[in-house]
C-alpha atoms as a PDB file:
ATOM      1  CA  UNK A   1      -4.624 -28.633 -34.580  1.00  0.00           C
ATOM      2  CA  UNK A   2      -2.157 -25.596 -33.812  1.00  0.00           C
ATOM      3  CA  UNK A   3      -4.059 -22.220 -33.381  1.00  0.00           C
ATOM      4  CA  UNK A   4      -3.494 -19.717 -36.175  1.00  0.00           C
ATOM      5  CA  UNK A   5      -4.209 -16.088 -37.086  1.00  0.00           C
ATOM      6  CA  UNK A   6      -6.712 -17.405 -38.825  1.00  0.00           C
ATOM      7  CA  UNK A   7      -8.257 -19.462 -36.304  1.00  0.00           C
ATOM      8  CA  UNK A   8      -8.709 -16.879 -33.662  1.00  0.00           C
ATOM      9  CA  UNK A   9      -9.737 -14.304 -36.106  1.00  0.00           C
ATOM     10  CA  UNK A  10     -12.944 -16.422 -37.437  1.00  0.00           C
ATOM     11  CA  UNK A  11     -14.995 -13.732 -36.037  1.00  0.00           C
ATOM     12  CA  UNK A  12     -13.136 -10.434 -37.651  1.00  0.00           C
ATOM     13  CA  UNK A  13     -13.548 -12.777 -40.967  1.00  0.00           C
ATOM     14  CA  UNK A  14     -17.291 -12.343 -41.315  1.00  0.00           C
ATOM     15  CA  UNK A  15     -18.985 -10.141 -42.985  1.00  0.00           C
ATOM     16  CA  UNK A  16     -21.712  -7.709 -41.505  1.00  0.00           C
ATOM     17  CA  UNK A  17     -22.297  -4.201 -41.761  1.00  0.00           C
ATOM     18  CA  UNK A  18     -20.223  -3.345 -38.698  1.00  0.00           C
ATOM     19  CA  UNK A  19     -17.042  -5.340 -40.614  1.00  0.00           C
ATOM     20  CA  UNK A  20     -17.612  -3.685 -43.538  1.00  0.00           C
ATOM     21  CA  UNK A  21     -16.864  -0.093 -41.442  1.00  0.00           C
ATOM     22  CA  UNK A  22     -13.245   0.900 -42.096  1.00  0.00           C
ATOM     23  CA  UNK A  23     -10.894   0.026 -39.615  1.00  0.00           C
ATOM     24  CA  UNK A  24     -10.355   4.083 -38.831  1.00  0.00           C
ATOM     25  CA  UNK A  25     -13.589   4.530 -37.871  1.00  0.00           C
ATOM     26  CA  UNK A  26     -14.088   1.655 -35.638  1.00  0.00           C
ATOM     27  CA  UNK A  27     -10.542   2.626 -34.214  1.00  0.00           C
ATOM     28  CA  UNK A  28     -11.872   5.822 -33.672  1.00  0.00           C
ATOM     29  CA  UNK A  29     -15.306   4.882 -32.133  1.00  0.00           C
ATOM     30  CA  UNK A  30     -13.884   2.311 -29.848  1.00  0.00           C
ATOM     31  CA  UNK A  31     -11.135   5.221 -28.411  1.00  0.00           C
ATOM     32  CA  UNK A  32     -14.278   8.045 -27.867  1.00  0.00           C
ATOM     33  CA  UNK A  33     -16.476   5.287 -25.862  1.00  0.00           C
ATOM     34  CA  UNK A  34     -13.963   4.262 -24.102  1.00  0.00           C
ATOM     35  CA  UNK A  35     -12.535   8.068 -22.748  1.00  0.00           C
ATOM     36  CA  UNK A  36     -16.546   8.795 -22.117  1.00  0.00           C
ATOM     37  CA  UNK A  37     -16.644   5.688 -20.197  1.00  0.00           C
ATOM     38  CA  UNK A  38     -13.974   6.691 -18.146  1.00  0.00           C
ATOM     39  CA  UNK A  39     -15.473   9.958 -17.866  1.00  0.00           C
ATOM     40  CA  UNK A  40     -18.731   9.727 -16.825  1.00  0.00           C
ATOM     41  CA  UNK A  41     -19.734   9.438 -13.954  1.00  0.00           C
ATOM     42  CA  UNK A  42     -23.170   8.610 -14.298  1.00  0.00           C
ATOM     43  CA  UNK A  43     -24.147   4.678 -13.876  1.00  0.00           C
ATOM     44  CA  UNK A  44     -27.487   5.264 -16.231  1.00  0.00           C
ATOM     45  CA  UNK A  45     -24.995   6.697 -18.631  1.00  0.00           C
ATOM     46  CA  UNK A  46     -22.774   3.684 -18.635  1.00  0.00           C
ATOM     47  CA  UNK A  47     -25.718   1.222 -19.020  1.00  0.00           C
ATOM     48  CA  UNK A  48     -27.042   3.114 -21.784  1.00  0.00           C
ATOM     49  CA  UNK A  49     -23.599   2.953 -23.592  1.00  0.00           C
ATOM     50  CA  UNK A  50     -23.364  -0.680 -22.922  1.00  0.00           C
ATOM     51  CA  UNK A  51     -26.460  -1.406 -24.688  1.00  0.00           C
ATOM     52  CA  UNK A  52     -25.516   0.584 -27.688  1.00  0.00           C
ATOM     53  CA  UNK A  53     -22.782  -1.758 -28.133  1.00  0.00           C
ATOM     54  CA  UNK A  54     -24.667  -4.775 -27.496  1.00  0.00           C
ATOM     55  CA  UNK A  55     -26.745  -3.091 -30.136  1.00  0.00           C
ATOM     56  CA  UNK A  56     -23.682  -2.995 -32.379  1.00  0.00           C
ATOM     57  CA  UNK A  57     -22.772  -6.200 -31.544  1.00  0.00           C
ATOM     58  CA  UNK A  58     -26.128  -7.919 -32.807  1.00  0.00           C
ATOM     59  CA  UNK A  59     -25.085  -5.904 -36.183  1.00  0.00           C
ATOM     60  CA  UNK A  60     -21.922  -7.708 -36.337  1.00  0.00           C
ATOM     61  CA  UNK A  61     -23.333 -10.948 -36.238  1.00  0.00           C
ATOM     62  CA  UNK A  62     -20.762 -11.720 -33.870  1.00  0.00           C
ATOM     63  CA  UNK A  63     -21.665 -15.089 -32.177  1.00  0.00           C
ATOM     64  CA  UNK A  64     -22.986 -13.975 -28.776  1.00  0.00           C
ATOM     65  CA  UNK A  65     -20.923 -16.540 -26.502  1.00  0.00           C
ATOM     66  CA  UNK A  66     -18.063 -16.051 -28.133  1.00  0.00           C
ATOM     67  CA  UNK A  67     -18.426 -12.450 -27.023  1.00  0.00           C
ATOM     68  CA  UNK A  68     -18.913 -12.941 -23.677  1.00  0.00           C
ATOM     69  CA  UNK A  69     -16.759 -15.481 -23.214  1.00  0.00           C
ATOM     70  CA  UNK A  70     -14.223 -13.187 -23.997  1.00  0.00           C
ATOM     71  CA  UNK A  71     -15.242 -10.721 -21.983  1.00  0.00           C
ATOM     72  CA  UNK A  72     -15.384 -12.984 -19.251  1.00  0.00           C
ATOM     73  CA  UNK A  73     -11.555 -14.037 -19.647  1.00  0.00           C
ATOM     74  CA  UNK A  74     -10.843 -10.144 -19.683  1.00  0.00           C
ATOM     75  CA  UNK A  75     -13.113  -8.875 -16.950  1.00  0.00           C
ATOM     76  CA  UNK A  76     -11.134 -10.464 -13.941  1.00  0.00           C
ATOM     77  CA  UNK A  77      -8.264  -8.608 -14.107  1.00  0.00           C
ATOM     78  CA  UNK A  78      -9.181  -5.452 -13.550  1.00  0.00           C
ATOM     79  CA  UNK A  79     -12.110  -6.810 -11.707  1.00  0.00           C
ATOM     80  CA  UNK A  80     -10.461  -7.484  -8.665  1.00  0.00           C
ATOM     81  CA  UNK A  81      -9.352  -4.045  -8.009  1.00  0.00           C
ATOM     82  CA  UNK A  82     -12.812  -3.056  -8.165  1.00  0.00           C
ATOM     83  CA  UNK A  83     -13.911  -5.523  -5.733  1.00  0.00           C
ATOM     84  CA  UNK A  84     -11.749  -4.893  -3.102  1.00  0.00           C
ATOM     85  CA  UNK A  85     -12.877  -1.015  -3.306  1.00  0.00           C
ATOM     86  CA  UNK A  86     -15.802  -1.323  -0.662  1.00  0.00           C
ATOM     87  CA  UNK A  87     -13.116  -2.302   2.042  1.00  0.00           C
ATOM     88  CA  UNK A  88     -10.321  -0.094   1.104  1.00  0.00           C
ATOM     89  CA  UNK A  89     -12.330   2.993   0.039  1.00  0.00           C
ATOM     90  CA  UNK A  90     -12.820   5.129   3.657  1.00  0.00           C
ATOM     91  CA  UNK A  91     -16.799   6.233   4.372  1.00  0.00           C
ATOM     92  CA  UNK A  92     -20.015   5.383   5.949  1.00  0.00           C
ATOM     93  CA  UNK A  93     -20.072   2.060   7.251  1.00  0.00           C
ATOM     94  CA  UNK A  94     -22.587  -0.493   5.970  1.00  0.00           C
ATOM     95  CA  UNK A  95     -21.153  -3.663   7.530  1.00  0.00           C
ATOM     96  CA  UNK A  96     -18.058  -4.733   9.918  1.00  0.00           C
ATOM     97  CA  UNK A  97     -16.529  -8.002   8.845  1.00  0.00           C
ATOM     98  CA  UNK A  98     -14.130 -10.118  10.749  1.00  0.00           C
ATOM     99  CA  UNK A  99     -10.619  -9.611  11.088  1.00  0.00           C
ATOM    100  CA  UNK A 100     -11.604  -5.467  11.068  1.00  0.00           C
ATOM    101  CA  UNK A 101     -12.524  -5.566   7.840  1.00  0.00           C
ATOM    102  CA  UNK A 102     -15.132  -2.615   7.052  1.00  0.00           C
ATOM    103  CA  UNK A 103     -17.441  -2.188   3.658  1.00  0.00           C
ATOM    104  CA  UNK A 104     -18.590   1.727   3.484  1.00  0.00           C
ATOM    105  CA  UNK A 105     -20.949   3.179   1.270  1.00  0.00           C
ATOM    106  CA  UNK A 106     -18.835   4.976  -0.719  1.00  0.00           C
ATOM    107  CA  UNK A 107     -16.454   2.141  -1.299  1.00  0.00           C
ATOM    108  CA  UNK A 108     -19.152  -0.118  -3.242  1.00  0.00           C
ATOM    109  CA  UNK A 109     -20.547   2.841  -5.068  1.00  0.00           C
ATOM    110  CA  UNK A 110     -17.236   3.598  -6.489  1.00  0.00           C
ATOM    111  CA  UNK A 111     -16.168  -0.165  -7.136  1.00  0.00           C
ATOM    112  CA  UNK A 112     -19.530  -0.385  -8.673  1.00  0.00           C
ATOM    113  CA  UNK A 113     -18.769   2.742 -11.048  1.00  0.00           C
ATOM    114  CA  UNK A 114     -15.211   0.968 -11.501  1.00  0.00           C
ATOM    115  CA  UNK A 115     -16.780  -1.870 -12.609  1.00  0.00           C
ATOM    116  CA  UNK A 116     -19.136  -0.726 -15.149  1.00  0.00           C
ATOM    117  CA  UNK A 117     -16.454   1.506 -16.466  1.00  0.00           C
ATOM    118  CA  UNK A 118     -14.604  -1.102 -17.040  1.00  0.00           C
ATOM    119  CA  UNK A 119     -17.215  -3.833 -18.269  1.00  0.00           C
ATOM    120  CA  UNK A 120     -18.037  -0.639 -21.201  1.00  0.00           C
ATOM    121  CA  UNK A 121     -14.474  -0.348 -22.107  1.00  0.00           C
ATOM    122  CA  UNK A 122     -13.660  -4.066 -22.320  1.00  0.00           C
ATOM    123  CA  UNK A 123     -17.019  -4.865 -24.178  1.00  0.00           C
ATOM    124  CA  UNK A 124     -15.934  -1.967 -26.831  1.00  0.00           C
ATOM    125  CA  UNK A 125     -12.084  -3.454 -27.770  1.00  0.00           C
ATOM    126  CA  UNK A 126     -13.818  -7.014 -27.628  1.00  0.00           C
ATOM    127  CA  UNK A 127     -16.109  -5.533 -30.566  1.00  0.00           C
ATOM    128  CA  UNK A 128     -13.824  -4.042 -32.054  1.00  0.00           C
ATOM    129  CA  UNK A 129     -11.162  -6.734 -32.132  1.00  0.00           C
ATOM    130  CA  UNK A 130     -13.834  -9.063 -32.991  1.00  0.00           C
ATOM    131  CA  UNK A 131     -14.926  -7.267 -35.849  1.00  0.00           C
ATOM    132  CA  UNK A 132     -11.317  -6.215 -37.556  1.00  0.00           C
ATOM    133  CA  UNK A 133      -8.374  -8.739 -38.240  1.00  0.00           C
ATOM    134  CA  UNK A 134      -5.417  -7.655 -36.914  1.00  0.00           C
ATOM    135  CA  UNK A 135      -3.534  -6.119 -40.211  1.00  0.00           C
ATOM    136  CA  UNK A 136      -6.575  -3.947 -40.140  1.00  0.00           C
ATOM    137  CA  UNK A 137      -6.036  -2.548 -36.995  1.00  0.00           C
ATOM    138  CA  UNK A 138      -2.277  -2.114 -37.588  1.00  0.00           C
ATOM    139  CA  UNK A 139      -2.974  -0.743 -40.508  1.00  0.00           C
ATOM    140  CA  UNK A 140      -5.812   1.950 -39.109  1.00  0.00           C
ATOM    141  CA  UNK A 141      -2.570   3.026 -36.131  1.00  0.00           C
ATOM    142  CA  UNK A 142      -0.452   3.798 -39.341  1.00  0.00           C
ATOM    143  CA  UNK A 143      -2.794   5.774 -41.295  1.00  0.00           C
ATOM    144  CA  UNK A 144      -4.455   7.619 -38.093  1.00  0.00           C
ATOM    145  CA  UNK A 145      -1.119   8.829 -37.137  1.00  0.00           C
ATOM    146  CA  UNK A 146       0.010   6.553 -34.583  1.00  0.00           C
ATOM    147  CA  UNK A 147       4.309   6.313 -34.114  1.00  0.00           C
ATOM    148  CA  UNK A 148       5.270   4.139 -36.205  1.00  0.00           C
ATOM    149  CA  UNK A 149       7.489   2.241 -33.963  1.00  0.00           C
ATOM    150  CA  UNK A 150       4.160   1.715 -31.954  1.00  0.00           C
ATOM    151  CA  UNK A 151       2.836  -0.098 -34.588  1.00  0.00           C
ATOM    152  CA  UNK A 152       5.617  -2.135 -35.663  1.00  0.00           C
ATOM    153  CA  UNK A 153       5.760  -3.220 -32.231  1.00  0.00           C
ATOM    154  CA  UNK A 154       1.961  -4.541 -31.764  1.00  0.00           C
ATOM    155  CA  UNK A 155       2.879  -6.322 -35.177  1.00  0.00           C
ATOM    156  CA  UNK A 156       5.204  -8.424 -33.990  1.00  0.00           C
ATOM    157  CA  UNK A 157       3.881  -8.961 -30.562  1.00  0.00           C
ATOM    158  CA  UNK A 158       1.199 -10.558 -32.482  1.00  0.00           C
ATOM    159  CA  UNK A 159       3.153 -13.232 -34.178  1.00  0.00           C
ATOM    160  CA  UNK A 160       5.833 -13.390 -31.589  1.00  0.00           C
ATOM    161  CA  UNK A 161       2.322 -15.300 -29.118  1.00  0.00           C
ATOM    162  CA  UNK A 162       2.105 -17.787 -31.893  1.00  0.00           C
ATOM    163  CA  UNK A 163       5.789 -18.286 -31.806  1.00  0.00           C
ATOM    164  CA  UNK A 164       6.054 -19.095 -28.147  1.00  0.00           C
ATOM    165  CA  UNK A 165       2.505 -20.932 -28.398  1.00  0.00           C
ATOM    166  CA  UNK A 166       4.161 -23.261 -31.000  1.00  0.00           C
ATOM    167  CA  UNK A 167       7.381 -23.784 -29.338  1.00  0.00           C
ATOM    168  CA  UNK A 168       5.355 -24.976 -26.001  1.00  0.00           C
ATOM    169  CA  UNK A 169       2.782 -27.206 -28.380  1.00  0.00           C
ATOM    170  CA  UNK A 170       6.162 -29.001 -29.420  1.00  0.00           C
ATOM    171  CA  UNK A 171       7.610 -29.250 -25.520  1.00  0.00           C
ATOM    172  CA  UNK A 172       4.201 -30.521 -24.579  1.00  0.00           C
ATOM    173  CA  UNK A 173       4.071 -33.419 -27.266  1.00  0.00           C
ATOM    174  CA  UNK A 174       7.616 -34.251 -26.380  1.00  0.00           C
ATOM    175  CA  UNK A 175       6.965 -34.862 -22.869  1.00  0.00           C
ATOM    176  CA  UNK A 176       4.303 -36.702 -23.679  1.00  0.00           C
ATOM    177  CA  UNK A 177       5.519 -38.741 -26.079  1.00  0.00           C
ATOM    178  CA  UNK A 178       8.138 -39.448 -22.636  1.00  0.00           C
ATOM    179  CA  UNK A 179       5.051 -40.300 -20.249  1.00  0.00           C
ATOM    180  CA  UNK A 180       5.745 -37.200 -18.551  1.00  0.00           C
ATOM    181  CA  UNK A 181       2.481 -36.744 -16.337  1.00  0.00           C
ATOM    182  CA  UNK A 182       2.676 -33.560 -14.501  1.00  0.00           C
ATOM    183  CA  UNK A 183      -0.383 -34.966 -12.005  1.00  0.00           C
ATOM    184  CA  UNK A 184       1.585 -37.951 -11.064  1.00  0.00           C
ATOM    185  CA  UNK A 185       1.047 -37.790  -7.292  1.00  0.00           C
ATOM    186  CA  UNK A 186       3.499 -40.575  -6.980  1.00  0.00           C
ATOM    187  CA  UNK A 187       6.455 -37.799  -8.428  1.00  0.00           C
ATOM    188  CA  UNK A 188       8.356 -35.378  -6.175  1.00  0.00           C
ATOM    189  CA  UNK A 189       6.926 -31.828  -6.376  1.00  0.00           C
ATOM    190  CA  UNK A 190      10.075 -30.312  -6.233  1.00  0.00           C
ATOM    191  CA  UNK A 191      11.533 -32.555  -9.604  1.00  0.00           C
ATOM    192  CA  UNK A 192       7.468 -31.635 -11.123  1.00  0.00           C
ATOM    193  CA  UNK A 193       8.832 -27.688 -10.418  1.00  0.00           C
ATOM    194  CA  UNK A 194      12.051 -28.605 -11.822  1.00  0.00           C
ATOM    195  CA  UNK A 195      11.187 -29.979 -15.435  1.00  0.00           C
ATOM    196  CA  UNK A 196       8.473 -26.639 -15.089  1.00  0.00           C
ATOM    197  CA  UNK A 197      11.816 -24.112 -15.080  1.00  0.00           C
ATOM    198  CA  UNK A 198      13.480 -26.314 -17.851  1.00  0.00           C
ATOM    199  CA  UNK A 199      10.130 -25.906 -20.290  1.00  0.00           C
ATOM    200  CA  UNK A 200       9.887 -22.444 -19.545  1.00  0.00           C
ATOM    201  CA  UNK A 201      13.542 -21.946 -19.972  1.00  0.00           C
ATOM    202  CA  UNK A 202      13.312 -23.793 -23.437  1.00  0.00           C
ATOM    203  CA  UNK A 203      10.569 -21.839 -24.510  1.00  0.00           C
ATOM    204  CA  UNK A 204      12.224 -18.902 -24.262  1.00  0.00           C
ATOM    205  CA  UNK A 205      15.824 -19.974 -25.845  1.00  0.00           C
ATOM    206  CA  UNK A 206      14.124 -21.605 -29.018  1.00  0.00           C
ATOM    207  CA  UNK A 207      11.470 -18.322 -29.140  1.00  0.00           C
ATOM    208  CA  UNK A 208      14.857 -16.216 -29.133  1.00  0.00           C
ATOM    209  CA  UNK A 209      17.031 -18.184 -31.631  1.00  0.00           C
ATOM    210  CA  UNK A 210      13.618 -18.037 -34.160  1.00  0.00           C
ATOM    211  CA  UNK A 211      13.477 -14.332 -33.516  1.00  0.00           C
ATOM    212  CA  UNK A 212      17.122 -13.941 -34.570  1.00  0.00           C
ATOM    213  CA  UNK A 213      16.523 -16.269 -37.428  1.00  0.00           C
ATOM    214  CA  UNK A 214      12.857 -13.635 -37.955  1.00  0.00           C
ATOM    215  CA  UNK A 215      15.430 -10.306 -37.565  1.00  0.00           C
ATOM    216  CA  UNK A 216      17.902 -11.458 -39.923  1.00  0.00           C
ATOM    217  CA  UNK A 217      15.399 -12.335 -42.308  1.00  0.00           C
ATOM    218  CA  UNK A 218      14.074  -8.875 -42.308  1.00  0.00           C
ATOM    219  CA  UNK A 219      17.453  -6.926 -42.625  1.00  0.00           C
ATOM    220  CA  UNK A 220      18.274  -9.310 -45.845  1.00  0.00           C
ATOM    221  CA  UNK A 221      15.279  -7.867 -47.207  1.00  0.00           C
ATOM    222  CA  UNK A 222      15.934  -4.449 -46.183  1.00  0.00           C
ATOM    223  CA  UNK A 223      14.430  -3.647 -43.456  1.00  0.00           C
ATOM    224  CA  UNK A 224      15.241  -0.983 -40.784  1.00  0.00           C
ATOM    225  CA  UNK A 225      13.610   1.621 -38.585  1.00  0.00           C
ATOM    226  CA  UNK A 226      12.496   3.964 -41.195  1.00  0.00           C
ATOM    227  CA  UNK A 227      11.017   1.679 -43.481  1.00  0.00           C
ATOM    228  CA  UNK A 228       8.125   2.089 -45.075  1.00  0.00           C
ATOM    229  CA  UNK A 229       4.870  -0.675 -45.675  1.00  0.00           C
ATOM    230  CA  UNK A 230       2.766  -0.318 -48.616  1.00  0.00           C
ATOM    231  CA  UNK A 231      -1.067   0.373 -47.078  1.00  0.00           C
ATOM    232  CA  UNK A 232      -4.038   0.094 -49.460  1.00  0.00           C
ATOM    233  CA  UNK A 233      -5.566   3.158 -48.921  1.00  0.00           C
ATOM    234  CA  UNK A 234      -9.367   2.299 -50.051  1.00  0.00           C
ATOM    235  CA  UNK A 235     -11.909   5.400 -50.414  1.00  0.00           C
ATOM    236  CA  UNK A 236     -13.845   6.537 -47.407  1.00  0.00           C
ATOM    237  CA  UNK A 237     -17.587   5.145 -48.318  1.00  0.00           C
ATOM    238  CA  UNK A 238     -19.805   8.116 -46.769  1.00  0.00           C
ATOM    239  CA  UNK A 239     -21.725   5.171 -44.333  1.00  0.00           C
ATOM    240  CA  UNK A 240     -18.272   5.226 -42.402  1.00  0.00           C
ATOM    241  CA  UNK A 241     -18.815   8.805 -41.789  1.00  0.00           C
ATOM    242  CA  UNK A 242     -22.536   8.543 -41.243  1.00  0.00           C
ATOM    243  CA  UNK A 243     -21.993   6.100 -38.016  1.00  0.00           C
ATOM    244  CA  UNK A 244     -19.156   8.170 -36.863  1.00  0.00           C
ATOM    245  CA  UNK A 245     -21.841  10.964 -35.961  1.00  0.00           C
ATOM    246  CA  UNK A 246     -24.482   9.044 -34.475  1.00  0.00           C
ATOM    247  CA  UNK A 247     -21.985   7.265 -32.406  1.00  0.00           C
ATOM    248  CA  UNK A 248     -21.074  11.233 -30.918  1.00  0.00           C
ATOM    249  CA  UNK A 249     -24.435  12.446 -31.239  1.00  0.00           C
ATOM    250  CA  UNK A 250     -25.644   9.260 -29.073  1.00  0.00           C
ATOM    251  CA  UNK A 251     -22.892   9.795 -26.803  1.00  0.00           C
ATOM    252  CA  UNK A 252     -23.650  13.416 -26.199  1.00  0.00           C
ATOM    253  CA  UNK A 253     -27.300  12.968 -26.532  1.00  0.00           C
ATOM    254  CA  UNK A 254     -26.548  10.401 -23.159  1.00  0.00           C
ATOM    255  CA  UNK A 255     -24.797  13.222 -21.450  1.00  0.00           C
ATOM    256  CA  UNK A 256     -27.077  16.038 -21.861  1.00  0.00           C
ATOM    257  CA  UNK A 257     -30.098  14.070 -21.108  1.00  0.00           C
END
């Protein structure tokens, strides 16, 4: 079964009373966590804004290992940069490791404060992506503001991954349906690399010639760079408002403790 808007979204589809927020205010909520998690400085701080969005999360009705699976598949890369902190980071020397490797003091308290600045600001755009489909979000860039061109851009970004995801589905079956066996020990690795270039190579020729196809499409119907999209514009229900201010007043409550 190909993967699908739809499919990936099952999560932003449900309802709860964290998906029934509109899309600006979650927007909103997840961009003031995030710049106070980059902020603070305080590790009690960060823990007790994690928590608050665990809190939200239970809300949601999000299903919990989906969450932190995602997380999980995020957290690496910027993880490493954090981890490699204690031995880069100059200060008081805890430990000498081979090689002259050194891990200070300083170093692990600042990868640590990496880290958890990082683990809040993931777990906040996993919530929040979780909890809104995609046209939503889009949608909440236009009406907050955000350059148009900006948005347009994440729009088609979007669809363009299911594009390339489809067009390497179909290279896949077709070398299968050829016996091609990349873990064939008994095949050169040099002609395994070879046939590697020539998918990735077709992958992005057909993903190209179904973009041109995509663009033309789009200028027959009119389309340029000052057109406009029709946004339903629902009315702001005052619990959007409401949760707004006790995310801030939480936040600063945290900071003035």
């Amino acid at each position: 079964m190909k993967t699908s808007v739809n499919t990936l979204e099952r999560e932003a589809r449900k309802k709860s009373a964290i998906h029934n927020l509109d899309s600006r205010i979650k927007l909103i909520m997840t961009l003031i966590i995030i710049v106070y998690g980059v902020y603070t400085t305080n590790l009690l701080n960060l823990l007790l804004i994690e928590i608050y969005i665990i809190f939200l999360v239970f809300l949601s009705k999000i299903s919990l290992k989906y969450y932190l699976k995602r997380i999980v598949y995020i957290l690496p890369f910027g993880g490493f940069i954090a981890i490699f902190q204690p031995f880069i980071r100059p200060g008081d020397i805890l430990y000498t490791l081979p090689f002259g490797l050194s891990l200070s003091y300083q170093g692990v308290q600042f990868g640590i404060l990496l880290l958890s600045r990082l683990t809040v600001s993931i777990s906040m755009i996993v919530l929040f992506s979780s909890s809104t489909p995609m046209n939503s979000i889009i949608n909440a860039m236009r009406r907050l503001g955000f350059p148009k061109v900006l948005s347009m851009i994440l729009s088609l970004t979007v669809r363009y991954l299911f594009v390339f995801f489809d067009e390497l589905d179909n290279i896949r079956n077709a070398q299968k349906s050829r016996c091609f066996n990349i873990w064939n020990h008994k095949i050169s690795y040099m002609w395994i690399l070879r046939q590697l270039g020539y998918t990735i190579m077709m992958i992005f020729l057909n993903s190209f010639e179904k973009g041109e196809k995509i663009y033309f499409s789009m200028l027959s119907r009119g389309y340029n760079g000052e057109s406009n999209q029709y946004i339903e514009e629902p009315s702001m229900k005052h619990i959007n408002y409401f949760v707004l201010i006790l995310t801030i007043a939480i936040i600063i409550f945290i900071e003035l403790k």
